[in-house]
PDB file of N, CA and C in Angstrom:
ATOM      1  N   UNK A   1    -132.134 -30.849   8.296  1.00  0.00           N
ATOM      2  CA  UNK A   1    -133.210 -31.824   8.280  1.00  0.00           C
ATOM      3  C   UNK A   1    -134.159 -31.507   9.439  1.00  0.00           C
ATOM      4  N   UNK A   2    -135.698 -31.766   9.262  1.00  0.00           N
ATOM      5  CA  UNK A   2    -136.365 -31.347   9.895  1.00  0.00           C
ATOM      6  C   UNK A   2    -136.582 -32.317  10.779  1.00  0.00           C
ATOM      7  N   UNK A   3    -136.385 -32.668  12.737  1.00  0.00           N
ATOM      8  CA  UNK A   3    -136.649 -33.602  13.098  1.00  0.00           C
ATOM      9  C   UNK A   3    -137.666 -33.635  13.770  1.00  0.00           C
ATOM     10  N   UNK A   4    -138.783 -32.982  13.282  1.00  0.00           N
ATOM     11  CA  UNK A   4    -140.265 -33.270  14.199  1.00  0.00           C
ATOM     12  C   UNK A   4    -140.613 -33.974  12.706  1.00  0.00           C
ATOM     13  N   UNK A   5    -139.928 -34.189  11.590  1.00  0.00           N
ATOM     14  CA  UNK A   5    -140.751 -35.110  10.905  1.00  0.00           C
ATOM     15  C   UNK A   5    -140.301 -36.735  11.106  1.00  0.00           C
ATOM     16  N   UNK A   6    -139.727 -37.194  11.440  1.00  0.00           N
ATOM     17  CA  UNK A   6    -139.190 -38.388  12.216  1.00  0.00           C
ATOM     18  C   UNK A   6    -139.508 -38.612  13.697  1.00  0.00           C
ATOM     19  N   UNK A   7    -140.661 -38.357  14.221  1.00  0.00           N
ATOM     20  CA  UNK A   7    -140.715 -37.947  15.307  1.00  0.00           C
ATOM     21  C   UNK A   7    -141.665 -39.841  16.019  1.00  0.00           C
ATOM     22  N   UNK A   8    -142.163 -40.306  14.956  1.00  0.00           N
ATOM     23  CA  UNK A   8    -142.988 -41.556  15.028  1.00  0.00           C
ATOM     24  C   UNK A   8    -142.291 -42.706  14.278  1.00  0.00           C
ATOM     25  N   UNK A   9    -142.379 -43.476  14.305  1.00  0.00           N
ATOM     26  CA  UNK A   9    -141.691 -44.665  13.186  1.00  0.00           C
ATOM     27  C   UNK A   9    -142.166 -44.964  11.919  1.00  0.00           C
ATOM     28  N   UNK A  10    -143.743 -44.766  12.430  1.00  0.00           N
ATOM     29  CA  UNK A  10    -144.268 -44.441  10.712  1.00  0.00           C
ATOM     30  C   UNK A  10    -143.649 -43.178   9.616  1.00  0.00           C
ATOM     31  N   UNK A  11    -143.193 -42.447  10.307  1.00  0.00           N
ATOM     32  CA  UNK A  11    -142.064 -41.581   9.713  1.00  0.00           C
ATOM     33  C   UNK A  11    -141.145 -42.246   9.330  1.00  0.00           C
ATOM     34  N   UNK A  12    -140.623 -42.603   9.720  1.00  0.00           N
ATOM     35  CA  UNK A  12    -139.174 -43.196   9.521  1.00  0.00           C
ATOM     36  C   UNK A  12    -139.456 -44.358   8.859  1.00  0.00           C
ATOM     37  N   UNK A  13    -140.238 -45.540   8.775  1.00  0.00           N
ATOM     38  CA  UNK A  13    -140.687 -45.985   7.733  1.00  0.00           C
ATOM     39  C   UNK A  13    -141.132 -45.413   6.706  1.00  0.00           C
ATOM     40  N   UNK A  14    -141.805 -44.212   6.357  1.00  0.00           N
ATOM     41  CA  UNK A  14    -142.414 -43.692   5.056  1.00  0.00           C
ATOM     42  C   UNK A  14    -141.072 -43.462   4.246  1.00  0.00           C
ATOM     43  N   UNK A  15    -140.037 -42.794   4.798  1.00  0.00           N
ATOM     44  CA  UNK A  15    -138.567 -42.063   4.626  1.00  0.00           C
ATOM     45  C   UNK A  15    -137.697 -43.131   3.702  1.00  0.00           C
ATOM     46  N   UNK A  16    -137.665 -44.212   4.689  1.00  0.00           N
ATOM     47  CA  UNK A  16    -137.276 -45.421   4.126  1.00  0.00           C
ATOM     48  C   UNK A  16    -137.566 -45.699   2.750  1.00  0.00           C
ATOM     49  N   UNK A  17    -139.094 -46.296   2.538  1.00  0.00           N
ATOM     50  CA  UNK A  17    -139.791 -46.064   1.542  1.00  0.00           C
ATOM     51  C   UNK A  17    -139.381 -45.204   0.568  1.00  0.00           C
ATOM     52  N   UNK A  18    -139.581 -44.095   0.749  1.00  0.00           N
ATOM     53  CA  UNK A  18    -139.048 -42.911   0.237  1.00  0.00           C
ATOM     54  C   UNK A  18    -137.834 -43.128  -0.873  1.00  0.00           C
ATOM     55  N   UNK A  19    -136.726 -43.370   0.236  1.00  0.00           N
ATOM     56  CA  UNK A  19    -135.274 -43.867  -0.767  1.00  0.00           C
ATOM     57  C   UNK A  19    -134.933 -44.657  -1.000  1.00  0.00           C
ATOM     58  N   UNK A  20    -135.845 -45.917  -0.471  1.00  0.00           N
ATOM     59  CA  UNK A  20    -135.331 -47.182  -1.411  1.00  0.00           C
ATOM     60  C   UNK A  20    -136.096 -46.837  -3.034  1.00  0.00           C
ATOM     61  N   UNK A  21    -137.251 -46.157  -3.360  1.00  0.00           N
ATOM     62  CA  UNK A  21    -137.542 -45.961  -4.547  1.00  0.00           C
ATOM     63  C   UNK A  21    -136.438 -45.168  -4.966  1.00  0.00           C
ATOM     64  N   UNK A  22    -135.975 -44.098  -4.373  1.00  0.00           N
ATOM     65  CA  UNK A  22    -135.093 -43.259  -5.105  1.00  0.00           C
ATOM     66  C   UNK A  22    -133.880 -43.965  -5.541  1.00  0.00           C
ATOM     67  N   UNK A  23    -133.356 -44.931  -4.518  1.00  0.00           N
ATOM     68  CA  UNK A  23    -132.285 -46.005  -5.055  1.00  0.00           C
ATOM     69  C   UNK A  23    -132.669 -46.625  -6.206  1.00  0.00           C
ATOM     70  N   UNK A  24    -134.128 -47.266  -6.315  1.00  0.00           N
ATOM     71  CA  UNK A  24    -134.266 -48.012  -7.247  1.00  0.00           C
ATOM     72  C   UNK A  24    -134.323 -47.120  -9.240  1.00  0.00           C
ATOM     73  N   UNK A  25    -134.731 -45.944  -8.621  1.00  0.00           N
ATOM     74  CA  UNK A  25    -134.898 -45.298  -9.881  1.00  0.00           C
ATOM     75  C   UNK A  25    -133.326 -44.776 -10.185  1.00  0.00           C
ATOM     76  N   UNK A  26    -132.563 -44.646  -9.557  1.00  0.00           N
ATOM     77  CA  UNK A  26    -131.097 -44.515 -10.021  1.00  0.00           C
ATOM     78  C   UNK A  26    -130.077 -45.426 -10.190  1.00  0.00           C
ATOM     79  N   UNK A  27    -130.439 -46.913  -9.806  1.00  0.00           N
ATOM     80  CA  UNK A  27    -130.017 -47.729 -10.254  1.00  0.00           C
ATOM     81  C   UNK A  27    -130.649 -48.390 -11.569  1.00  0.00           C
ATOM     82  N   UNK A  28    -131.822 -47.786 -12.022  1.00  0.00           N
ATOM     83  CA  UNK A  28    -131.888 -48.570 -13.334  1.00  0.00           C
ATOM     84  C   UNK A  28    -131.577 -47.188 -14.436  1.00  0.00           C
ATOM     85  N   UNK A  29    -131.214 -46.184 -13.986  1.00  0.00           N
ATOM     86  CA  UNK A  29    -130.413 -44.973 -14.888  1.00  0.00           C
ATOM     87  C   UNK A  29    -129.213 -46.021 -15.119  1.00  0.00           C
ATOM     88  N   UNK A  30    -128.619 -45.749 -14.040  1.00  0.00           N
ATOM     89  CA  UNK A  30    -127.297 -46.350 -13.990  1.00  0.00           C
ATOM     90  C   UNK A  30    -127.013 -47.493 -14.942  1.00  0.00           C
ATOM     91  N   UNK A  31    -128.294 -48.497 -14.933  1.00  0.00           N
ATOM     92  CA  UNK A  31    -128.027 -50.084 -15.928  1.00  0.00           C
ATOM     93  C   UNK A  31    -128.262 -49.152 -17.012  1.00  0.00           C
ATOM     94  N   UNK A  32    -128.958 -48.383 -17.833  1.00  0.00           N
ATOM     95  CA  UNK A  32    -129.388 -47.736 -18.844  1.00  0.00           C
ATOM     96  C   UNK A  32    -127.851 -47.320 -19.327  1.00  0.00           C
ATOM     97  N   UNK A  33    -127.314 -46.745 -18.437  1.00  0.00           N
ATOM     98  CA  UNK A  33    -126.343 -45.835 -18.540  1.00  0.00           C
ATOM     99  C   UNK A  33    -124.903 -46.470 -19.334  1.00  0.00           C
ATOM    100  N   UNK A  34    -124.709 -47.468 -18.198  1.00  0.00           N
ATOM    101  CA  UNK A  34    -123.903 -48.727 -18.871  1.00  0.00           C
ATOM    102  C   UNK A  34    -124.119 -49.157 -19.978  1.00  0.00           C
ATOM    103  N   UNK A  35    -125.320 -49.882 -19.889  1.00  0.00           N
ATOM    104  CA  UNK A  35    -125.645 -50.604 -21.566  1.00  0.00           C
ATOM    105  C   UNK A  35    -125.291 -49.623 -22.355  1.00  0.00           C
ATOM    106  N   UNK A  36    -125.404 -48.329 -22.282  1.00  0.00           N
ATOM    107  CA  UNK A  36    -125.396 -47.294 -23.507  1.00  0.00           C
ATOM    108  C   UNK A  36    -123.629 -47.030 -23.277  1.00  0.00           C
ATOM    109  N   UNK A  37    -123.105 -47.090 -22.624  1.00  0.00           N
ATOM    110  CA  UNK A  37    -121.666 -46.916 -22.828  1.00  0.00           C
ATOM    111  C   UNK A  37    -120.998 -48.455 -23.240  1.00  0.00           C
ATOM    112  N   UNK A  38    -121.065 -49.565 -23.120  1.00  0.00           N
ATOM    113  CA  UNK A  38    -120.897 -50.597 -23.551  1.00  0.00           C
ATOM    114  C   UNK A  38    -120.996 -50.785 -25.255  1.00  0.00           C
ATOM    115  N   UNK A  39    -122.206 -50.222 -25.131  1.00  0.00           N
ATOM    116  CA  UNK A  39    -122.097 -50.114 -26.964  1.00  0.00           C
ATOM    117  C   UNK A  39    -121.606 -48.881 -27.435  1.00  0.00           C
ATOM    118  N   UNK A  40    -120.928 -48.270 -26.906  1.00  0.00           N
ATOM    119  CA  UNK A  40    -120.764 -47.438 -27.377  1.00  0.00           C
ATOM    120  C   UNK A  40    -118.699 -47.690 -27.793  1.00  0.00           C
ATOM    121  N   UNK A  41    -118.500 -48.101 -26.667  1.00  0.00           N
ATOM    122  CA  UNK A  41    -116.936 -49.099 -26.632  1.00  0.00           C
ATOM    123  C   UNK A  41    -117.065 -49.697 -27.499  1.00  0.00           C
ATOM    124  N   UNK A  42    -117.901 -50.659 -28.163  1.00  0.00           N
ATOM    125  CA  UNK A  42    -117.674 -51.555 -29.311  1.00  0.00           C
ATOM    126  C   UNK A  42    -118.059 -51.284 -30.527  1.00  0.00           C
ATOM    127  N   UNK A  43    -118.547 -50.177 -30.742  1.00  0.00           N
ATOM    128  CA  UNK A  43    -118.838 -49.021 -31.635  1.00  0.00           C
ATOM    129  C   UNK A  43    -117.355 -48.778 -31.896  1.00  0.00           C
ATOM    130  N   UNK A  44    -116.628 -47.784 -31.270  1.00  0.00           N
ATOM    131  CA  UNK A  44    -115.185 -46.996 -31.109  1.00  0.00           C
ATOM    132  C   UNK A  44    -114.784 -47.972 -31.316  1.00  0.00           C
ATOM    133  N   UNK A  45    -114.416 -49.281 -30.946  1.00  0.00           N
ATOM    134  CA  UNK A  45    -113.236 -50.810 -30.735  1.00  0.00           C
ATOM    135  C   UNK A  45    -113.201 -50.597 -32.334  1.00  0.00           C
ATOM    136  N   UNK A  46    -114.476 -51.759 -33.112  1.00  0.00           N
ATOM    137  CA  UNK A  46    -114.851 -51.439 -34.235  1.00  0.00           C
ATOM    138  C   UNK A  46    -114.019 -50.634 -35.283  1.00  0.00           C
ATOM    139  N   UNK A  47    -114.487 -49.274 -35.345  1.00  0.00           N
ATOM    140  CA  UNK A  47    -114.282 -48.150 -35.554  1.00  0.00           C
ATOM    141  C   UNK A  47    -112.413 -48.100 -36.041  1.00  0.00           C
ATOM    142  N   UNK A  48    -112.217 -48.203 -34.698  1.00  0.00           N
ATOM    143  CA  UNK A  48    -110.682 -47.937 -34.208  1.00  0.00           C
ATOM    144  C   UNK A  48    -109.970 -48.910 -35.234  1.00  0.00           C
ATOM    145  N   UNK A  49    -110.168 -50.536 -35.457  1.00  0.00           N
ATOM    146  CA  UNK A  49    -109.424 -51.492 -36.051  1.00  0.00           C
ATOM    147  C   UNK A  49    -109.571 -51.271 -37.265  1.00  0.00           C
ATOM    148  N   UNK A  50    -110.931 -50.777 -37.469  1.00  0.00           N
ATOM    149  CA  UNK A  50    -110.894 -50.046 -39.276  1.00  0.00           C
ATOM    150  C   UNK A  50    -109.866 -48.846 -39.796  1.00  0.00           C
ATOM    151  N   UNK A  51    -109.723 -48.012 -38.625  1.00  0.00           N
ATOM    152  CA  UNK A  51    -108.450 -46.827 -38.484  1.00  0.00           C
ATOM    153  C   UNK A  51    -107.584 -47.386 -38.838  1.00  0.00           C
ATOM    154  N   UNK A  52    -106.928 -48.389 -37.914  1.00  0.00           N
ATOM    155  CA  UNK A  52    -105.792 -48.544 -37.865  1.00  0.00           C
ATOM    156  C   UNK A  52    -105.297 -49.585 -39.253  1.00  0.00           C
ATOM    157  N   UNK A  53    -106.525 -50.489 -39.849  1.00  0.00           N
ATOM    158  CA  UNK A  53    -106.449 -51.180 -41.199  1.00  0.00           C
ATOM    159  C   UNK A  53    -106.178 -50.362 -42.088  1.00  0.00           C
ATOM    160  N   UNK A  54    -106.665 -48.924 -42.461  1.00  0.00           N
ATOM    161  CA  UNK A  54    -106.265 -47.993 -43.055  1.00  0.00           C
ATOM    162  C   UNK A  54    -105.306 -47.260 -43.008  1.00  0.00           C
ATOM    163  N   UNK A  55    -104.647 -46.866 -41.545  1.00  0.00           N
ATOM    164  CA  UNK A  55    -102.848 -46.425 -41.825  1.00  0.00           C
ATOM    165  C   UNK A  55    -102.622 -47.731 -42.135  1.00  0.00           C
ATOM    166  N   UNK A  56    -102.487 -49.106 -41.828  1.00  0.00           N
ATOM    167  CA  UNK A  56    -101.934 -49.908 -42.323  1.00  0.00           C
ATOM    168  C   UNK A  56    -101.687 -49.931 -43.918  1.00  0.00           C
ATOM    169  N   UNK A  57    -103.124 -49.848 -44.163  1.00  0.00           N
ATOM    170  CA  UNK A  57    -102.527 -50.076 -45.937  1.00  0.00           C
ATOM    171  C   UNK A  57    -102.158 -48.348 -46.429  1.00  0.00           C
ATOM    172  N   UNK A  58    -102.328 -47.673 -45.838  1.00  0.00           N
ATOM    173  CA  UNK A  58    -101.539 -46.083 -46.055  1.00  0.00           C
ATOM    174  C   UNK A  58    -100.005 -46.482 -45.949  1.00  0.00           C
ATOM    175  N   UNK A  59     -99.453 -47.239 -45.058  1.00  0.00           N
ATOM    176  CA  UNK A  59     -97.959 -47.196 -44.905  1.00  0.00           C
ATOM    177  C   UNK A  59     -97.551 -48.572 -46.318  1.00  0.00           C
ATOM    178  N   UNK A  60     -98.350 -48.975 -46.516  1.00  0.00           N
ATOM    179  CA  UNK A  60     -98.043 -50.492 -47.424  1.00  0.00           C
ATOM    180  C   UNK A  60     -97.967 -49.569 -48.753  1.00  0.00           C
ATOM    181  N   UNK A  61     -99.137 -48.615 -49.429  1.00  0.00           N
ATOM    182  CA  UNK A  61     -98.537 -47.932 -50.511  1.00  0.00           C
ATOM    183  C   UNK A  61     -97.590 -46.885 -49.839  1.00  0.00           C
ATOM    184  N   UNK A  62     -97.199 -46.410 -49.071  1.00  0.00           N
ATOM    185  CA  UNK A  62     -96.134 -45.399 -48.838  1.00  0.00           C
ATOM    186  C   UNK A  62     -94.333 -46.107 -49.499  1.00  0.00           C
ATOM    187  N   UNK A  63     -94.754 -47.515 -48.841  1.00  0.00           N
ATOM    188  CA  UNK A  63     -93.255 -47.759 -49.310  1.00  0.00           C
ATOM    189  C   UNK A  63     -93.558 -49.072 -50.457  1.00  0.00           C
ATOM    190  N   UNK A  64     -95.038 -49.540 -51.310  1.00  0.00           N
ATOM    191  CA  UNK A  64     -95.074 -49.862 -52.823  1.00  0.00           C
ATOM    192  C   UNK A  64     -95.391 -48.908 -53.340  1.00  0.00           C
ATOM    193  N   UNK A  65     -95.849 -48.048 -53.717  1.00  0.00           N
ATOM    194  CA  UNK A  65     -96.291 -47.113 -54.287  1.00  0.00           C
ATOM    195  C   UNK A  65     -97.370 -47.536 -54.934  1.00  0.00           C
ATOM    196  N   UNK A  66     -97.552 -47.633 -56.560  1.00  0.00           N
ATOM    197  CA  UNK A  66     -98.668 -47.764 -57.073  1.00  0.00           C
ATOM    198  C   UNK A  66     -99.185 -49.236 -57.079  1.00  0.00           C
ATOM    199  N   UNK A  67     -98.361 -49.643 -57.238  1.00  0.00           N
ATOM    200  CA  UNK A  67     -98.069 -51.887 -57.429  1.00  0.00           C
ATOM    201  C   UNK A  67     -98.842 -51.865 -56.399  1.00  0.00           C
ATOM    202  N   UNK A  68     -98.366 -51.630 -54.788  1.00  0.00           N
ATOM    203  CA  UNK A  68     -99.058 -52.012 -53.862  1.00  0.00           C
ATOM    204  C   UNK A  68    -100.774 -51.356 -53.672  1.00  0.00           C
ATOM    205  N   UNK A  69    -100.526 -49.917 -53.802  1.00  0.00           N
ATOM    206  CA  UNK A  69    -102.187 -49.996 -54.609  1.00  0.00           C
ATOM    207  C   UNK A  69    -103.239 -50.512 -55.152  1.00  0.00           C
ATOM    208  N   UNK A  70    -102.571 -51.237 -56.147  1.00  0.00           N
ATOM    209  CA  UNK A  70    -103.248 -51.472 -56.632  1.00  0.00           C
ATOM    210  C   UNK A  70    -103.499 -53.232 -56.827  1.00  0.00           C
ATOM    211  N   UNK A  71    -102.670 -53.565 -55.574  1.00  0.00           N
ATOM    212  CA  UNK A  71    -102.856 -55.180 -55.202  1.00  0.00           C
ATOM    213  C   UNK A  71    -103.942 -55.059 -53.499  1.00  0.00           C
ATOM    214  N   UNK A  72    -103.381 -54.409 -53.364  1.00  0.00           N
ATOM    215  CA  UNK A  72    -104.574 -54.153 -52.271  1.00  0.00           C
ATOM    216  C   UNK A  72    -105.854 -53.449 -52.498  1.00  0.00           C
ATOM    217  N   UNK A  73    -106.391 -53.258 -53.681  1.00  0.00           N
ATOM    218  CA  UNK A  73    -107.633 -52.470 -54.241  1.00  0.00           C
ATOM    219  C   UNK A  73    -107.903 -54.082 -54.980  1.00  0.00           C
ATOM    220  N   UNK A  74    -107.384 -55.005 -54.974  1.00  0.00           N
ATOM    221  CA  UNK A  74    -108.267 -56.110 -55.778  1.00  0.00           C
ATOM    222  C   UNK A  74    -107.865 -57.097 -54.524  1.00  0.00           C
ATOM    223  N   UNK A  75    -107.445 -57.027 -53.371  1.00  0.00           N
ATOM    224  CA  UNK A  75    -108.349 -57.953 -52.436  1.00  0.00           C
ATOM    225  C   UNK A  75    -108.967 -57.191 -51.578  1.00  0.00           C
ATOM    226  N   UNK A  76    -109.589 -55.879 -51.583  1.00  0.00           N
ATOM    227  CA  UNK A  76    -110.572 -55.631 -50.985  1.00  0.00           C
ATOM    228  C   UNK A  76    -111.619 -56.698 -51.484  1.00  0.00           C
ATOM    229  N   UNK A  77    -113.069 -56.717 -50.408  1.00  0.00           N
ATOM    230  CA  UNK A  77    -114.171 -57.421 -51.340  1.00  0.00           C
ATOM    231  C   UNK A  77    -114.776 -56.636 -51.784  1.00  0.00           C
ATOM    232  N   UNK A  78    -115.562 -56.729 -52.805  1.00  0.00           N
ATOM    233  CA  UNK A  78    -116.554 -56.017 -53.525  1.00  0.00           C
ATOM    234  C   UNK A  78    -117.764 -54.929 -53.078  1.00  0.00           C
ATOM    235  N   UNK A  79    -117.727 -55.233 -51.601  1.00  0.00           N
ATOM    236  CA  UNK A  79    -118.725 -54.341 -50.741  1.00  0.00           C
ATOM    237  C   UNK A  79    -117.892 -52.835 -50.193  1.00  0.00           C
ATOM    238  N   UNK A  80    -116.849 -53.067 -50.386  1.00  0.00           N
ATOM    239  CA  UNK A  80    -116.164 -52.231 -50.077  1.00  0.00           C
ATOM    240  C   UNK A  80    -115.598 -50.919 -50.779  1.00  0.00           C
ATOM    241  N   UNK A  81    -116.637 -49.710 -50.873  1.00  0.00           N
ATOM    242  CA  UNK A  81    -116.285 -48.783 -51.749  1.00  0.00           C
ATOM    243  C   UNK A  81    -115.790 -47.175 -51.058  1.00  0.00           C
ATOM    244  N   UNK A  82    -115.276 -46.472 -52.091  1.00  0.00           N
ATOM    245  CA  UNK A  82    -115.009 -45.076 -51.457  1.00  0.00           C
ATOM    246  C   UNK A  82    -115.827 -44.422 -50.580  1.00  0.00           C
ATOM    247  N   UNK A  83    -117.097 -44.317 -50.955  1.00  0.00           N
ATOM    248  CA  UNK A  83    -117.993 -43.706 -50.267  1.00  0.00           C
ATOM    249  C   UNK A  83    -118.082 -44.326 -48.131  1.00  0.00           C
ATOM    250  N   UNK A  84    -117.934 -45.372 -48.381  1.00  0.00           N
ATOM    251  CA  UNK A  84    -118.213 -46.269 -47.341  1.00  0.00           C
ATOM    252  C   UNK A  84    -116.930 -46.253 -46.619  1.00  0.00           C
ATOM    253  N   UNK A  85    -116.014 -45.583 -46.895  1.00  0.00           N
ATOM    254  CA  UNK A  85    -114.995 -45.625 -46.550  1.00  0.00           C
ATOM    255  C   UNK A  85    -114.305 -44.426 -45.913  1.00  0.00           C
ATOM    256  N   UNK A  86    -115.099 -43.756 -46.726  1.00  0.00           N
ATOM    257  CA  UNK A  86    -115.087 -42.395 -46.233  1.00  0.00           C
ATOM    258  C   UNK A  86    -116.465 -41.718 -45.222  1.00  0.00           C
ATOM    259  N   UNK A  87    -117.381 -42.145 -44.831  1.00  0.00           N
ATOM    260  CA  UNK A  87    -118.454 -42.397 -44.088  1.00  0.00           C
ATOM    261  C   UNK A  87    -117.540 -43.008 -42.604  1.00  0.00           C
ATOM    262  N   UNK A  88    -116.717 -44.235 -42.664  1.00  0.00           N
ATOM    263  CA  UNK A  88    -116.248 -44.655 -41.385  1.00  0.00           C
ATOM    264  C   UNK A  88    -115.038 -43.606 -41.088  1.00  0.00           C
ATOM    265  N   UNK A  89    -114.237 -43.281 -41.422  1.00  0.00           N
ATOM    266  CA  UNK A  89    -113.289 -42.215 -41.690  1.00  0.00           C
ATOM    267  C   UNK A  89    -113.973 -41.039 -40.915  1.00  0.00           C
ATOM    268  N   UNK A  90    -114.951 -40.390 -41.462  1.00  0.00           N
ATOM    269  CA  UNK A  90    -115.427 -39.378 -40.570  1.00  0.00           C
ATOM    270  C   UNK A  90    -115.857 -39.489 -39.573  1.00  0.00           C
ATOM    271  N   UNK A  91    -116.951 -40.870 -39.334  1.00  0.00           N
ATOM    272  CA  UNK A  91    -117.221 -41.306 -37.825  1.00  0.00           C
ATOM    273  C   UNK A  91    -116.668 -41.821 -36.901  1.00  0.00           C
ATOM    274  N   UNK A  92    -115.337 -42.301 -37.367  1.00  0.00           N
ATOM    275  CA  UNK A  92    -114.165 -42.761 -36.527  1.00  0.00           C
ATOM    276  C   UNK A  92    -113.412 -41.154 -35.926  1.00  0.00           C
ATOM    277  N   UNK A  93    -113.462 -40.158 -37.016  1.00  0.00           N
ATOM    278  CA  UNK A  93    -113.103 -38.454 -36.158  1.00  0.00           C
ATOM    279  C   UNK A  93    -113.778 -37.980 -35.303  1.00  0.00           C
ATOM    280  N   UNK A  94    -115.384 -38.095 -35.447  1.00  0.00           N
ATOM    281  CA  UNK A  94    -116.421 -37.346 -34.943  1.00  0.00           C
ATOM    282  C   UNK A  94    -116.141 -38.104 -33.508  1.00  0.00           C
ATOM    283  N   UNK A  95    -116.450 -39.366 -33.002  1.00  0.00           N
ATOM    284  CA  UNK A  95    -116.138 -39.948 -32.234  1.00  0.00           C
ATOM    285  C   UNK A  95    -114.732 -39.319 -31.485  1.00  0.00           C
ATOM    286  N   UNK A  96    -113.980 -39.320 -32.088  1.00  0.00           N
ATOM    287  CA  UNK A  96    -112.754 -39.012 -31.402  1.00  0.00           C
ATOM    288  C   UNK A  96    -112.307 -38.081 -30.782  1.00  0.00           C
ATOM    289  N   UNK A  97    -113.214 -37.209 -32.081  1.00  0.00           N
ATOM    290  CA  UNK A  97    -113.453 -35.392 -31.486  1.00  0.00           C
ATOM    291  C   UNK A  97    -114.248 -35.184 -30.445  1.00  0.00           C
ATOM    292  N   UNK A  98    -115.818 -36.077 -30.056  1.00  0.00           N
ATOM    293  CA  UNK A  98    -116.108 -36.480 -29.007  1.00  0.00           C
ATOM    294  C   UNK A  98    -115.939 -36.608 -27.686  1.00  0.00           C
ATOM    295  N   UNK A  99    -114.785 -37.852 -27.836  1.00  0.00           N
ATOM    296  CA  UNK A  99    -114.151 -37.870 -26.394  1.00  0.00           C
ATOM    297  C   UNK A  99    -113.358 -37.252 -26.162  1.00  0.00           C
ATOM    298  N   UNK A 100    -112.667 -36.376 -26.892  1.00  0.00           N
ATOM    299  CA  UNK A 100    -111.850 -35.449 -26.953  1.00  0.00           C
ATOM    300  C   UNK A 100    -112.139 -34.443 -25.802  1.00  0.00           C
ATOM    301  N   UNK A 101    -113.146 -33.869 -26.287  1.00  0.00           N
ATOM    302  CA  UNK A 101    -114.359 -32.899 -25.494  1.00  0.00           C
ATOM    303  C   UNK A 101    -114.902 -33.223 -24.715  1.00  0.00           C
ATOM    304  N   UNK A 102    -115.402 -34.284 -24.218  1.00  0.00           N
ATOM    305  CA  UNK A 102    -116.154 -35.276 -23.120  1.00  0.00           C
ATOM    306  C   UNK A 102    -114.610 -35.182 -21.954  1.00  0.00           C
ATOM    307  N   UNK A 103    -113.581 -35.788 -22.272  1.00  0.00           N
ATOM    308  CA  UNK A 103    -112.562 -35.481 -20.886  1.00  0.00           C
ATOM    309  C   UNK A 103    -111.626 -34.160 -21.210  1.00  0.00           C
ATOM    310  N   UNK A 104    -111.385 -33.204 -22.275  1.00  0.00           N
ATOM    311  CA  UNK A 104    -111.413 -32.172 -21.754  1.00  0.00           C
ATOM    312  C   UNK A 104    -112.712 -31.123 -20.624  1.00  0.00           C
ATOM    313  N   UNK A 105    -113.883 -31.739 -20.803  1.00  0.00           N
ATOM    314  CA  UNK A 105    -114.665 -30.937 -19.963  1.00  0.00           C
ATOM    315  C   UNK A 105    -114.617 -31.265 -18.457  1.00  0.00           C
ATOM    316  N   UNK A 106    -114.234 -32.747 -18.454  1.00  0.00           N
ATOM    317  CA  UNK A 106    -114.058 -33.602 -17.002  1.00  0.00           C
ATOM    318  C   UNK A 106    -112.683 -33.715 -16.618  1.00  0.00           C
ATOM    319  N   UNK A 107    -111.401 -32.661 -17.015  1.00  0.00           N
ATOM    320  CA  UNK A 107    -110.647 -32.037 -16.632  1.00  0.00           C
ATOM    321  C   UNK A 107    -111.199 -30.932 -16.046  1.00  0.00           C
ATOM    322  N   UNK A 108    -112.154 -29.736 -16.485  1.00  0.00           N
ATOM    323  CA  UNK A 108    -112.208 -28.610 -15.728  1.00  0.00           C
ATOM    324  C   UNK A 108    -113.143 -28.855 -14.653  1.00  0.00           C
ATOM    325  N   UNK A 109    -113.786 -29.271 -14.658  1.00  0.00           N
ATOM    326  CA  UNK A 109    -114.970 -29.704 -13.594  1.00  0.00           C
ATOM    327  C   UNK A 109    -113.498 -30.224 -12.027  1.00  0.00           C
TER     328      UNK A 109
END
């Protein structure tokens, strides 16, 4: 650090100045930052209870077989189709594969 530039107080006031903006511009990254990981948790939460509703009824026909199939395909509701099902299915992986990669990389670091 250079100290003939602190050499007056108006220096050292400008400096000040200086990093309280720099504080301020990295603390509203930071709120940005949060909000965007916050939703992003209740995205995955979400996500996750739909997973786990699906091994659920995976293990319910494993041990009814077709009966249970096909009692749990008529209380689904009506909004509820293959396509849509398979859409959360992949974004519940992609996600997963995600963080997967996100703390394998913040292991090597």
């Amino acid at each position: 650090m250079n100290k003939n530039r602190f050499e007056s107080l108006q220096d050292i006031e400008n400096r000040k100045k200086e990093l309280r903006l720099k504080i301020e511009r990295q603390e509203e990254i930071l709120v940005k930052d949060f909000d965007a990981y916050q939703e992003d948790m209740e995205t995955l939460k979400r996500l996750w209870k739909t997973v786990k509703g699906i091994r659920k009824t995976g293990s319910k026909v494993r041990t009814g077989g077709k009966e249970a199939l096909s009692l749990i395909a008529n209380k689904l509701p009506g909004t509820v189709d293959v396509s849509r099902l398979t859409s959360i299915i992949s974004t519940a992986g992609s996600i997963l594969f995600w963080l997967w990669e996100r703390k394998r990389k913040n292991k090597k670091k």
